[in-house]
N, C-alpha and C. Protein backbone atom coordinates (compact mmCIF):
# COMPACT_ATOMS: atom_id res chain seq x y z
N UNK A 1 -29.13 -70.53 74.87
CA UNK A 1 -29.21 -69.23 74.24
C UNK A 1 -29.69 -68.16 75.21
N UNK A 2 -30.98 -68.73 75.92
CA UNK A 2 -31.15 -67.51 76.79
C UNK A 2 -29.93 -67.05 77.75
N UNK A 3 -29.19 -68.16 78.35
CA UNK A 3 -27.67 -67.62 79.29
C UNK A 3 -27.51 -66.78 78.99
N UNK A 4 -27.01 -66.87 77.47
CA UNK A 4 -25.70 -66.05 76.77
C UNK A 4 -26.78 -64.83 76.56
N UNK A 5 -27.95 -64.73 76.49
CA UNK A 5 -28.53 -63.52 75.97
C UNK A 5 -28.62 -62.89 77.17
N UNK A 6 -28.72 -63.34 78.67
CA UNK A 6 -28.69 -63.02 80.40
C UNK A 6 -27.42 -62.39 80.46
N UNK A 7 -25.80 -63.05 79.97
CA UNK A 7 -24.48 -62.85 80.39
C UNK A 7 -23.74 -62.19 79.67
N UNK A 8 -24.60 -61.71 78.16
CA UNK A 8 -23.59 -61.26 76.63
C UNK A 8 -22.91 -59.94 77.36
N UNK A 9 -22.81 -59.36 78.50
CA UNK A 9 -22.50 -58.35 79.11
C UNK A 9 -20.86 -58.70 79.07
N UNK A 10 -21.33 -59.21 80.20
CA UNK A 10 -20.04 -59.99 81.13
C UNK A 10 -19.35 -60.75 79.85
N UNK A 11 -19.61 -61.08 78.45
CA UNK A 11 -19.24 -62.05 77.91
C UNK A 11 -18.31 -61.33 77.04
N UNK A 12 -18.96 -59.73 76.48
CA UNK A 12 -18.48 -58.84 75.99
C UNK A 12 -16.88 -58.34 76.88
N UNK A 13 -17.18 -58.53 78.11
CA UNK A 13 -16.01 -57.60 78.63
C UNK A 13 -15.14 -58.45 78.93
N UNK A 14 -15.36 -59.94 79.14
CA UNK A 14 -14.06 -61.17 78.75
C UNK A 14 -13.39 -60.94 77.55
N UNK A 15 -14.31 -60.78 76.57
CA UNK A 15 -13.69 -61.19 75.16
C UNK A 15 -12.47 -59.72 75.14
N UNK A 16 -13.17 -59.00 75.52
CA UNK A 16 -12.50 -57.41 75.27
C UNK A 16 -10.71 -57.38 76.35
N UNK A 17 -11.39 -57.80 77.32
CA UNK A 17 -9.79 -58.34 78.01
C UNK A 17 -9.39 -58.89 77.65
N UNK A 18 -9.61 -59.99 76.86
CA UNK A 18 -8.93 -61.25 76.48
C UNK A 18 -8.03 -60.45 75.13
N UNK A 19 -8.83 -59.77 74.46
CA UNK A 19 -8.13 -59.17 73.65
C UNK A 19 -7.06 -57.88 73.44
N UNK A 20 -7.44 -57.37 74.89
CA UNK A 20 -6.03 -56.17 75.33
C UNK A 20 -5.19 -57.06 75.81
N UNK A 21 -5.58 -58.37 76.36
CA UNK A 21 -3.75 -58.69 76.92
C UNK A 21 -3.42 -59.80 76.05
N UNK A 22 -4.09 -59.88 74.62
CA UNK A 22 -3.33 -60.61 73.96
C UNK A 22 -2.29 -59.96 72.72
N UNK A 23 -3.15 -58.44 72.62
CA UNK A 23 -2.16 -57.25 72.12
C UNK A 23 -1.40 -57.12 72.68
N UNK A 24 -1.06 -57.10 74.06
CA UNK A 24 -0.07 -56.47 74.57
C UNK A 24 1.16 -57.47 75.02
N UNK A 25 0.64 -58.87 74.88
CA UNK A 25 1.67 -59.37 74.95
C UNK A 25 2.53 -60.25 73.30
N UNK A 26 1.88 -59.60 72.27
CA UNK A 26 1.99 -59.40 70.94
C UNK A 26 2.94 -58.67 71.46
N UNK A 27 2.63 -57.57 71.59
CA UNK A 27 3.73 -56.04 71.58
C UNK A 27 5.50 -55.98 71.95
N UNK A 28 4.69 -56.96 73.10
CA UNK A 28 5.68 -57.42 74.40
C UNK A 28 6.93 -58.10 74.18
N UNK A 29 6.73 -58.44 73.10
CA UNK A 29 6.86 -60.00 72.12
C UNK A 29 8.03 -59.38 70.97
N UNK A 30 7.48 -58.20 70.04
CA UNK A 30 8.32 -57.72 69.18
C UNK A 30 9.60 -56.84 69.72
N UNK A 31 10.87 -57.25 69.43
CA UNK A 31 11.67 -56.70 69.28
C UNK A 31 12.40 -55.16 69.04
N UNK A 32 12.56 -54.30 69.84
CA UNK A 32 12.39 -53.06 69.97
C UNK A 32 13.79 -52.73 68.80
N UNK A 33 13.46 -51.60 67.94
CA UNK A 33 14.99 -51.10 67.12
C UNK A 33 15.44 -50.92 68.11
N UNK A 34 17.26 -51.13 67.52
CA UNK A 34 18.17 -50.45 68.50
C UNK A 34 18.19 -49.14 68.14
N UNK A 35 18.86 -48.40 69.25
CA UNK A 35 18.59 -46.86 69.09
C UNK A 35 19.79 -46.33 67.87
N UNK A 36 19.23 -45.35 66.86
CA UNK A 36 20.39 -45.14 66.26
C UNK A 36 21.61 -43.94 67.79
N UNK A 37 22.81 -44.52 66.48
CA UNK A 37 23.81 -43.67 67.44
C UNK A 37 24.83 -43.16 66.34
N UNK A 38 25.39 -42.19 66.52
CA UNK A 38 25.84 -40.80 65.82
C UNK A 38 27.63 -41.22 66.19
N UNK A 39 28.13 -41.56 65.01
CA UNK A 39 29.70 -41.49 65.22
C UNK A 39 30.44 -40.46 64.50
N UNK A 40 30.92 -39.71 65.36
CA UNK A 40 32.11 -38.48 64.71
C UNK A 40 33.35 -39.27 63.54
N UNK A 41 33.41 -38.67 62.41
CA UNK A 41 34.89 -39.65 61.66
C UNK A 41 35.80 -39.11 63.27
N UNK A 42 36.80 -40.50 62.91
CA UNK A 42 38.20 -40.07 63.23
C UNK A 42 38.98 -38.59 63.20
N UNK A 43 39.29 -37.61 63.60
CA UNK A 43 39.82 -36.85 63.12
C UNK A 43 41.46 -37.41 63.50
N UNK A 44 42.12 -36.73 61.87
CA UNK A 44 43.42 -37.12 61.67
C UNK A 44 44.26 -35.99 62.18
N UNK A 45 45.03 -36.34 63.34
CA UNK A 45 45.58 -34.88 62.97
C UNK A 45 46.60 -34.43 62.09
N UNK A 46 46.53 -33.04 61.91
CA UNK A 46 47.67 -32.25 61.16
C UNK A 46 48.81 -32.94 61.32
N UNK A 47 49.83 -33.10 60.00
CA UNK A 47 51.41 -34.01 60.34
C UNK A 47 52.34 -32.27 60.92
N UNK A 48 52.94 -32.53 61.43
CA UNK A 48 53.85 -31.00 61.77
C UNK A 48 55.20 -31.07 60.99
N UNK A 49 55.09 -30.06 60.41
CA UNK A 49 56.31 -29.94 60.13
C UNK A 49 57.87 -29.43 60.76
N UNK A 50 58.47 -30.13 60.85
CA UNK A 50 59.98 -29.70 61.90
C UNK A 50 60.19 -28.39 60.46
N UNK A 51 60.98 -27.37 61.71
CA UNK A 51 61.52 -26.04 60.86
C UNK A 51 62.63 -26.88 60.28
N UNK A 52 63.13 -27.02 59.07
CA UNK A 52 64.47 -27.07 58.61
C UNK A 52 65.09 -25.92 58.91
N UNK A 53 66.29 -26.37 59.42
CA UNK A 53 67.60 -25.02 59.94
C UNK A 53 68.03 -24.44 58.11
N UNK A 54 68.17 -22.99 58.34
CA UNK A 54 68.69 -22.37 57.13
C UNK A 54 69.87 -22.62 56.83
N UNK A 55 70.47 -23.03 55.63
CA UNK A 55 71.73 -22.93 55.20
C UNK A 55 72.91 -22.02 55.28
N UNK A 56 74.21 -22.34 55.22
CA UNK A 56 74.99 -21.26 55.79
C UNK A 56 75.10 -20.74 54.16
N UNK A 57 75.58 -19.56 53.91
CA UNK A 57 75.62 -18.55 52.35
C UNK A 57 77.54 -18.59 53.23
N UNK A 58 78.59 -18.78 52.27
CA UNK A 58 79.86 -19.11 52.75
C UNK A 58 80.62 -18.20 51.65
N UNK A 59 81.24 -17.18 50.96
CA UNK A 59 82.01 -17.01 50.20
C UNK A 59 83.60 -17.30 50.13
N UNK A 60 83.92 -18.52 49.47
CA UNK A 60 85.56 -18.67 50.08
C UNK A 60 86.14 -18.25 48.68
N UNK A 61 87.41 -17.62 49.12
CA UNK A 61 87.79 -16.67 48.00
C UNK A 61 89.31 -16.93 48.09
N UNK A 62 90.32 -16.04 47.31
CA UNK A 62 91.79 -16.83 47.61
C UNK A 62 92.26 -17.88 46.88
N UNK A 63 93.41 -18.43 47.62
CA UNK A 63 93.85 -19.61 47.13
C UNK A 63 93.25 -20.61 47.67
N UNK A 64 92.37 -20.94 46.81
CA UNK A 64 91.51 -22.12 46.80
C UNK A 64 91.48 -22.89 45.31
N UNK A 65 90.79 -23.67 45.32
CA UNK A 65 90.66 -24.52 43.58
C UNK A 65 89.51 -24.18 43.16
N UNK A 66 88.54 -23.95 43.74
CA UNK A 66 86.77 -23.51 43.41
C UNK A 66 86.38 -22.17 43.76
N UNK A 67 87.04 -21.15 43.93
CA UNK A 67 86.70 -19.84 44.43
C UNK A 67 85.14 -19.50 43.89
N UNK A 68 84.06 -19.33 44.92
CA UNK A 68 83.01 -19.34 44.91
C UNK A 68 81.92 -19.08 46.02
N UNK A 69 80.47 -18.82 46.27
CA UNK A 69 79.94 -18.91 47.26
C UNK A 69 79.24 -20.19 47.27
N UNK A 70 79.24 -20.81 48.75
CA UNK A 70 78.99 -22.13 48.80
C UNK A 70 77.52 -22.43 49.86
N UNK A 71 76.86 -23.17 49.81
CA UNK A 71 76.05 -23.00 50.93
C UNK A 71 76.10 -24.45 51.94
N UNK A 72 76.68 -24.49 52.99
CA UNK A 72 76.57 -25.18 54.24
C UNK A 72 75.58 -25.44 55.44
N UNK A 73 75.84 -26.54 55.75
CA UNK A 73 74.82 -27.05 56.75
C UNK A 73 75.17 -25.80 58.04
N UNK A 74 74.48 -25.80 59.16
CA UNK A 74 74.94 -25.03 60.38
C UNK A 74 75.68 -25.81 60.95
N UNK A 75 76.74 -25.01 61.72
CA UNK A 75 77.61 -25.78 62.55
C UNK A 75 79.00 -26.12 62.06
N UNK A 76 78.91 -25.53 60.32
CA UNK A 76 80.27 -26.33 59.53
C UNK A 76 81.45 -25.25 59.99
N UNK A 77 82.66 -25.72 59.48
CA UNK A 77 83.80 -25.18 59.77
C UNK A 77 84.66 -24.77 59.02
N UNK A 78 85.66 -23.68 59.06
CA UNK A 78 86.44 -23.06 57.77
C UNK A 78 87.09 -24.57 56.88
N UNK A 79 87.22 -25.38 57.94
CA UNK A 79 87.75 -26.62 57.10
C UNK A 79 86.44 -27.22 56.10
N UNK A 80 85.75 -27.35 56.24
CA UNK A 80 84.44 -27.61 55.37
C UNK A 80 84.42 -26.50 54.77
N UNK A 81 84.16 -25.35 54.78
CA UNK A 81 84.13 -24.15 53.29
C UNK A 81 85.44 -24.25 52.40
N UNK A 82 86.32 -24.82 53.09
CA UNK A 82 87.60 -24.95 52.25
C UNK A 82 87.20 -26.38 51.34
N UNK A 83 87.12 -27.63 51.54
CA UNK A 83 86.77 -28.64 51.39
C UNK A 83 85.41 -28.27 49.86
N UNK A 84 84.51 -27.48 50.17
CA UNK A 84 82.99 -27.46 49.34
C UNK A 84 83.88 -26.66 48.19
N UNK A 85 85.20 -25.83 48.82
CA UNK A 85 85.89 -24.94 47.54
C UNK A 85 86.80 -25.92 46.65
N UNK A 86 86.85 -27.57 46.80
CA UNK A 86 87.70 -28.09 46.29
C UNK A 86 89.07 -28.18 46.72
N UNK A 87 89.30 -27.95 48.10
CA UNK A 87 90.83 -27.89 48.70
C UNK A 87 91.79 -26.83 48.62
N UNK A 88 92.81 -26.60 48.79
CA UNK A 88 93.65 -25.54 49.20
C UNK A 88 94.08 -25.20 47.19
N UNK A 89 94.56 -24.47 47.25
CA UNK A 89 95.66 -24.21 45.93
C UNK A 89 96.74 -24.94 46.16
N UNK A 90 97.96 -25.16 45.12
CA UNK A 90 98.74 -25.24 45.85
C UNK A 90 99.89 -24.38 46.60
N UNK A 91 99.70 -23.34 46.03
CA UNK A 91 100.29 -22.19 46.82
C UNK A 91 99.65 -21.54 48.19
N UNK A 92 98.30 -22.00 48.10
CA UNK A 92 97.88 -21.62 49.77
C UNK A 92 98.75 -21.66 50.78
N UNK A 93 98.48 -20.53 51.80
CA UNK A 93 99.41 -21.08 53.56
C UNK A 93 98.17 -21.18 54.29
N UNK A 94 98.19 -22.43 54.72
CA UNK A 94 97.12 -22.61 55.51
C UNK A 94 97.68 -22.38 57.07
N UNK A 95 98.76 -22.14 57.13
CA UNK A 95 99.39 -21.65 58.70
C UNK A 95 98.88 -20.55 59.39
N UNK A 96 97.89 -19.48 58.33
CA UNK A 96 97.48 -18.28 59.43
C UNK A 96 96.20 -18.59 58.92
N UNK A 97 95.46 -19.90 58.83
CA UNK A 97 94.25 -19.91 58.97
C UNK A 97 93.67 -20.81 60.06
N UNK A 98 92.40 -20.50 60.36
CA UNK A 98 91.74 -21.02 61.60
C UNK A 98 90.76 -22.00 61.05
N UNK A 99 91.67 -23.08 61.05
CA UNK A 99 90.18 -23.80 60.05
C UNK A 99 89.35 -24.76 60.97
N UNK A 100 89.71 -24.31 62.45
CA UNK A 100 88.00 -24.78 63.00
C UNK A 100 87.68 -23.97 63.48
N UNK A 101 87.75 -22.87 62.91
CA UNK A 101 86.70 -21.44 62.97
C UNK A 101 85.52 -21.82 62.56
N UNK A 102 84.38 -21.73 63.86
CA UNK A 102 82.93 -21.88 63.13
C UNK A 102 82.23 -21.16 62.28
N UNK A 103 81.76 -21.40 61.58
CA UNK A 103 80.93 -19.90 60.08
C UNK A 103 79.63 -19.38 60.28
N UNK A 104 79.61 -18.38 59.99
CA UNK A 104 78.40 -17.91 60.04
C UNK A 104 77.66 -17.30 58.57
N UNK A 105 76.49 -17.45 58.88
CA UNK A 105 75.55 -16.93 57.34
C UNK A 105 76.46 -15.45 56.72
N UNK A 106 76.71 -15.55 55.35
CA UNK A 106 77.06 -14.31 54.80
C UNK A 106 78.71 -13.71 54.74
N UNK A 107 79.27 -14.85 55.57
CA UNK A 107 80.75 -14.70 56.11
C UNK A 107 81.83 -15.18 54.86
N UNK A 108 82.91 -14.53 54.52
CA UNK A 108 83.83 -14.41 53.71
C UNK A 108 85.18 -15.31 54.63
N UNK A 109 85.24 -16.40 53.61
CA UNK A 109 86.48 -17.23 53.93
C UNK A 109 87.37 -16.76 52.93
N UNK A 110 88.62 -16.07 53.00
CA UNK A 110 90.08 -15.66 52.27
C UNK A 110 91.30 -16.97 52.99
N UNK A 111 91.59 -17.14 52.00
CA UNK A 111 92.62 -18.41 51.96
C UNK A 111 94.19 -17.60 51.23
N UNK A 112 94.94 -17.28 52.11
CA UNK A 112 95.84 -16.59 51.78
C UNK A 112 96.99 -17.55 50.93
N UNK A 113 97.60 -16.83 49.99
CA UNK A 113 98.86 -17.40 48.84
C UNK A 113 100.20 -17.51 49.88
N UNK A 114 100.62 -18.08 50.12
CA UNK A 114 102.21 -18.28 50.46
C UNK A 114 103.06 -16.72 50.05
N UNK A 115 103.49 -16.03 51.06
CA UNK A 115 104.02 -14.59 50.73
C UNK A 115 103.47 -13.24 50.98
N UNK A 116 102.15 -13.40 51.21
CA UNK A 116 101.14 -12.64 51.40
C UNK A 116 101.05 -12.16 52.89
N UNK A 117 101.16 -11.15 53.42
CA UNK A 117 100.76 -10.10 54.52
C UNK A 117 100.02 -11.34 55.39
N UNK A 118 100.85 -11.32 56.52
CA UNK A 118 99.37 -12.39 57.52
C UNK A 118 98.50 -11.89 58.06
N UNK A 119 98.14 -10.76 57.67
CA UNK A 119 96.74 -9.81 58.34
C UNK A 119 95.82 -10.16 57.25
N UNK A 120 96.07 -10.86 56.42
CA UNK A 120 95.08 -11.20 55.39
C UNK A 120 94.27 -12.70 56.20
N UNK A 121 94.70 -12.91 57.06
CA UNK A 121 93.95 -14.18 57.96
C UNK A 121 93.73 -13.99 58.47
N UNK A 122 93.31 -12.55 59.29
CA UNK A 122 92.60 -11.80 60.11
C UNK A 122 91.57 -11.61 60.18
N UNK A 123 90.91 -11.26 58.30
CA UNK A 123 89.40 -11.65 58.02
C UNK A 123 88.77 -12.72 57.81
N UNK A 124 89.43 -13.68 58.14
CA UNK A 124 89.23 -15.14 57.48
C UNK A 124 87.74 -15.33 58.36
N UNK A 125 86.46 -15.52 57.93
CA UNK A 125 85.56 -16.12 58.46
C UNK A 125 85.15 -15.42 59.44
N UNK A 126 85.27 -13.91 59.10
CA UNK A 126 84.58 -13.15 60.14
C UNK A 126 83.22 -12.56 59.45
N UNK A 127 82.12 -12.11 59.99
CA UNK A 127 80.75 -11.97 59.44
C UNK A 127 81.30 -10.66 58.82
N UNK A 128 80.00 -10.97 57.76
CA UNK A 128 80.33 -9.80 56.51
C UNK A 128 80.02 -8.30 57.24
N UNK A 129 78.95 -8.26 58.49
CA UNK A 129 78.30 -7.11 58.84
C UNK A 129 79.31 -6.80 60.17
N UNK A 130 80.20 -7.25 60.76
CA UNK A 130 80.95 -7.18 61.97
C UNK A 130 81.66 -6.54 61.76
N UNK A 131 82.09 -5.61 62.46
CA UNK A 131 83.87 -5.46 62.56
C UNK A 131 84.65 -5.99 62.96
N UNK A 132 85.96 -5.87 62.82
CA UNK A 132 87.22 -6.90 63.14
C UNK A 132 87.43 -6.52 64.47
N UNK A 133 87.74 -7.72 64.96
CA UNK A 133 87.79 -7.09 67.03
C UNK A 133 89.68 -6.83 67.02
N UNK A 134 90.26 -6.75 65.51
CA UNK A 134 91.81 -6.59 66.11
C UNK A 134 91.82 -5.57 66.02
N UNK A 135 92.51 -4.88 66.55
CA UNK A 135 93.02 -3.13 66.13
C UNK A 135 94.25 -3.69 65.30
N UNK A 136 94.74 -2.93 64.48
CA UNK A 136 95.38 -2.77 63.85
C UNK A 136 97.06 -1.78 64.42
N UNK A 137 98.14 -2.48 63.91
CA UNK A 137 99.06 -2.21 64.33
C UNK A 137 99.95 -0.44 63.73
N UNK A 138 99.41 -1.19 62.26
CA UNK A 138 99.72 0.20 61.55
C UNK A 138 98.58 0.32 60.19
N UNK A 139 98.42 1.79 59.82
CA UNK A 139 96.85 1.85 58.84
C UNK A 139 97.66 1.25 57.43
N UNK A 140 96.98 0.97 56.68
CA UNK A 140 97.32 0.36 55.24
C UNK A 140 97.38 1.96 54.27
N UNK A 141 98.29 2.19 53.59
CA UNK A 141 98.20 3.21 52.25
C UNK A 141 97.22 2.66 51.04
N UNK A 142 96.09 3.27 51.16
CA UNK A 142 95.47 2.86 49.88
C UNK A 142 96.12 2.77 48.51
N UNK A 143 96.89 3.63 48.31
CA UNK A 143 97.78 4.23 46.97
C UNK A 143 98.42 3.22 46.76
N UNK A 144 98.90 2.66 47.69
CA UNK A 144 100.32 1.06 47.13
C UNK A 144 100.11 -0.05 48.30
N UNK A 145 99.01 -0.72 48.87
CA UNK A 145 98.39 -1.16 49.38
C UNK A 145 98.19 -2.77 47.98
N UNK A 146 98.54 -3.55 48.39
CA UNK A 146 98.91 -4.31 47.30
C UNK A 146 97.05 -4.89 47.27
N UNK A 147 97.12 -6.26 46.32
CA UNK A 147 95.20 -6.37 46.58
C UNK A 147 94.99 -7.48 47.89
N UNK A 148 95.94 -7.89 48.52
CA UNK A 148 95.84 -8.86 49.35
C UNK A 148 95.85 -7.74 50.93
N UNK A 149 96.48 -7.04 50.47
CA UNK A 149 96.30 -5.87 52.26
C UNK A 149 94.99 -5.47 52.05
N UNK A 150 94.38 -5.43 51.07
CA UNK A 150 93.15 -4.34 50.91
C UNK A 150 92.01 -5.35 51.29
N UNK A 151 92.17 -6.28 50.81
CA UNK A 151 90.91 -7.67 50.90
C UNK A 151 91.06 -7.77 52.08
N UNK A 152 92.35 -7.56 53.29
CA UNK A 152 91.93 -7.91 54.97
C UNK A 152 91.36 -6.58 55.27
N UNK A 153 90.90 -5.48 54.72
CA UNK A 153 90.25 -4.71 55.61
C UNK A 153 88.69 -5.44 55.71
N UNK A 154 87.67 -4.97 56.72
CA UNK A 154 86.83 -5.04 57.22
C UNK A 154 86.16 -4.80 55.60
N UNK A 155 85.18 -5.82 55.39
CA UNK A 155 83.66 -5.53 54.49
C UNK A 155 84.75 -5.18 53.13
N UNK A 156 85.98 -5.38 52.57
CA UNK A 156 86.09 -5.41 51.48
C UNK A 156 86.33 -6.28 50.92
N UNK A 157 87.25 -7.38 51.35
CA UNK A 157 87.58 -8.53 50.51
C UNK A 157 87.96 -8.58 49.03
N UNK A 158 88.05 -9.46 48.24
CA UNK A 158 88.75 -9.73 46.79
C UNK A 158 88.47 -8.70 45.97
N UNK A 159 87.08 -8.70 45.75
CA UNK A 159 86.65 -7.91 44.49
C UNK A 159 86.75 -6.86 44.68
N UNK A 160 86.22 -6.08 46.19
CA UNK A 160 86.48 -4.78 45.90
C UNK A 160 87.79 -4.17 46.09
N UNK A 161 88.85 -5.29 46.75
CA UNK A 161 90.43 -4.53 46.53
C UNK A 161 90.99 -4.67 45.36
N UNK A 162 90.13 -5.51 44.66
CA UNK A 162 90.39 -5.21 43.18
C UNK A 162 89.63 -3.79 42.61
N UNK A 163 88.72 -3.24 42.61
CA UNK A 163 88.43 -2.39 42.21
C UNK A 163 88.94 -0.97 42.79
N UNK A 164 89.60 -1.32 43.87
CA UNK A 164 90.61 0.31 44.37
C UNK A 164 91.25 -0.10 43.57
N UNK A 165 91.83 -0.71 43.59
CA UNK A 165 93.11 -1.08 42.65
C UNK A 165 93.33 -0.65 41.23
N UNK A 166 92.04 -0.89 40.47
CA UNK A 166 91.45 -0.20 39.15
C UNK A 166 91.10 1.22 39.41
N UNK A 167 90.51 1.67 40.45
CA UNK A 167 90.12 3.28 40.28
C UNK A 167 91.07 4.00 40.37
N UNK A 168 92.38 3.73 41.11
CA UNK A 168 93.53 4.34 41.40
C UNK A 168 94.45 4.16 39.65
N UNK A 169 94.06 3.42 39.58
CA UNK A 169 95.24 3.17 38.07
C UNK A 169 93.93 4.18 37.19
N UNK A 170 92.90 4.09 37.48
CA UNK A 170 92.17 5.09 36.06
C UNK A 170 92.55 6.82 36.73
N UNK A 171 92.01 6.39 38.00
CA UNK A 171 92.12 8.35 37.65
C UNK A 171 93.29 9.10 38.93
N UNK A 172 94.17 8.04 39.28
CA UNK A 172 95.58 8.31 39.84
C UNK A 172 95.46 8.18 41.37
N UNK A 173 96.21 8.66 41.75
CA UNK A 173 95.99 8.44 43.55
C UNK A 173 95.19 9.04 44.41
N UNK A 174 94.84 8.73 45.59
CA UNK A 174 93.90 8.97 46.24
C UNK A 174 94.55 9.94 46.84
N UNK A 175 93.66 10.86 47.10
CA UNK A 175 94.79 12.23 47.64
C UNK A 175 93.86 12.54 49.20
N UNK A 176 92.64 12.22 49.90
CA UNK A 176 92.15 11.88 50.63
C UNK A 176 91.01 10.84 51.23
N UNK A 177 91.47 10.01 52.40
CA UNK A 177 90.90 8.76 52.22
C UNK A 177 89.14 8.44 52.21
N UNK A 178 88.53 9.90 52.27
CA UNK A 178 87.03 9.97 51.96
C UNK A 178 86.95 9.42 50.53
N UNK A 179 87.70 9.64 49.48
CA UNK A 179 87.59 9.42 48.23
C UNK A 179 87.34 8.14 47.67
N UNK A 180 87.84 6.81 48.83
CA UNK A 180 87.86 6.08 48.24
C UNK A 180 85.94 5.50 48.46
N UNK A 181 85.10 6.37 48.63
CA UNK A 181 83.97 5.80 48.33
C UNK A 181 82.80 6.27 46.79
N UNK A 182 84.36 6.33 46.50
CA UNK A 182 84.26 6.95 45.06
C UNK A 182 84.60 5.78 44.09
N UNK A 183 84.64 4.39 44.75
CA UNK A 183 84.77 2.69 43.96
C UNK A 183 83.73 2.71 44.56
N UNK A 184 83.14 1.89 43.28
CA UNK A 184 81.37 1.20 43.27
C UNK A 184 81.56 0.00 44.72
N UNK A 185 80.61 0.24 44.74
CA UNK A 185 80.74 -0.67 46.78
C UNK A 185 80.94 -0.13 47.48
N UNK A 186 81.69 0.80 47.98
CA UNK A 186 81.91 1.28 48.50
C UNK A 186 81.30 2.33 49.50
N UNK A 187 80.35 2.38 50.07
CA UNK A 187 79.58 3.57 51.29
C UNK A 187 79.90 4.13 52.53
N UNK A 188 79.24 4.64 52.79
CA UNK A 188 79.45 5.32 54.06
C UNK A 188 79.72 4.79 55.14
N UNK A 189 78.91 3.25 54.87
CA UNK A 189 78.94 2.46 56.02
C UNK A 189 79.99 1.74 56.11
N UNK A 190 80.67 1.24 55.02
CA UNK A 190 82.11 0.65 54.61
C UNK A 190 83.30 1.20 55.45
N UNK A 191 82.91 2.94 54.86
CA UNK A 191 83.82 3.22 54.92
C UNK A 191 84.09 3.38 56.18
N UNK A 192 82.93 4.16 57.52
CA UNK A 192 83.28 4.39 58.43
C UNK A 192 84.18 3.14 59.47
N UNK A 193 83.68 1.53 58.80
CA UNK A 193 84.39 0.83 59.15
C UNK A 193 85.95 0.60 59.14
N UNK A 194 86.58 1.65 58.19
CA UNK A 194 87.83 1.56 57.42
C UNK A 194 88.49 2.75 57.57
N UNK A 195 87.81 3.41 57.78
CA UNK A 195 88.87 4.94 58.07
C UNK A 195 89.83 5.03 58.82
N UNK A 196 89.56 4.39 59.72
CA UNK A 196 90.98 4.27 60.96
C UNK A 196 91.84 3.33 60.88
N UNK A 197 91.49 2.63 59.72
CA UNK A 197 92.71 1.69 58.90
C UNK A 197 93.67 1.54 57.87
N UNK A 198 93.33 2.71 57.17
CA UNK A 198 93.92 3.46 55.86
C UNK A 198 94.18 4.75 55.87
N UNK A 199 95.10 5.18 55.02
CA UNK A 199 95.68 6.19 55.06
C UNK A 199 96.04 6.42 53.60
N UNK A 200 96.29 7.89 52.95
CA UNK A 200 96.76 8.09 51.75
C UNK A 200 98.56 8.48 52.08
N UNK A 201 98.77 8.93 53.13
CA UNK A 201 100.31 9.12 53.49
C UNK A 201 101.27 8.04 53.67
N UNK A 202 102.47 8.26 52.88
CA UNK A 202 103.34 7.29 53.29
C UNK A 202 104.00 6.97 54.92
């Protein structure tokens, strides 16, 4: 007893080491967390959409079986607007038509009758807003201008050489060719296309 009451010093500062390196290799001992870690989702990307090409707007008119406006893929051909119209009539002449004429949006296909003026296949599938690149040999008489000469001028086609046709029978002949923008459709812009193609003189 007396030792330990001589050494309780020294005995104190064993025990006290003994006990930091038995903490620390406790410590040493446990298994550290893993570190958290931060994952972004996936990002998906956007699907893209391809432009779909616009449809062709086709009016085929004439001797056809379906006279109508039709709408076509790009790239189609007067033979395909003829085809979507149900085929020829059978009185069609398909001899002054261009039927691998390519089409364009808004463009008027005329399918001429057997007998009919071949300047009526002149407009065949030319754009509605264009002018005709032919000159013309001689101007058309509006007054007796049958409805198949009138439909090959530039921007008139079927209906509205049907409607000269009617304004002249209601209120008589055209006595100058400004007048004829005196049929519904008919404007300024029409007309300037047409003036140098018609005539009221025989």
């Amino acid at each position: 007893m007396q030792w330990i009451e001589r050494n309780r010093g020294h005995i104190l500062v064993v025990l006290f080491n003994l006990a930091v390196l038995g903490a620390l290799t406790v410590w040493q001992r446990v298994p550290s967390p893993a570190p958290i870690q931060l994952i972004s989702p996936l990002s998906t990307p956007s699907p893209t959409l391809s432009p779909t090409p616009g449809r062709l707007r086709v009016h085929v008119a004439g001797a056809v079986q379906r006279p109508d406006v039709y709408y076509l893929a790009p790239g189609s051909i007067v033979k395909d607007a003829l085809a979507a119209a149900g085929g020829p009539a059978p009185q069609a002449d398909l001899n002054h038509t261009n039927l691998a004429l390519e089409l364009r949006d808004q463009q008027q296909v005329y399918i001429p009758s057997q007998g009919e003026v071949t300047s009526v296949s002149a407009s065949n599938a030319q754009p509605a807003s264009a002018d005709s690149a032919a000159s013309p040999t001689s101007k058309i008489n509006i007054n007796t201008a049958s409805a198949a000469e009138l439909a090959a001028l530039p921007g008139i086609g079927p209906q509205l050489a049907q409607r000269i046709i009617d304004h002249r029978e209601q209120h008589g002949p055209f006595t100058d060719i400004r007048q004829i923008t005196q049929v519904s459709g008919i404007g300024d812009k029409i007309f300037e296309r047409i003036k140098d193609r018609i005539t009221v003189d025989d």
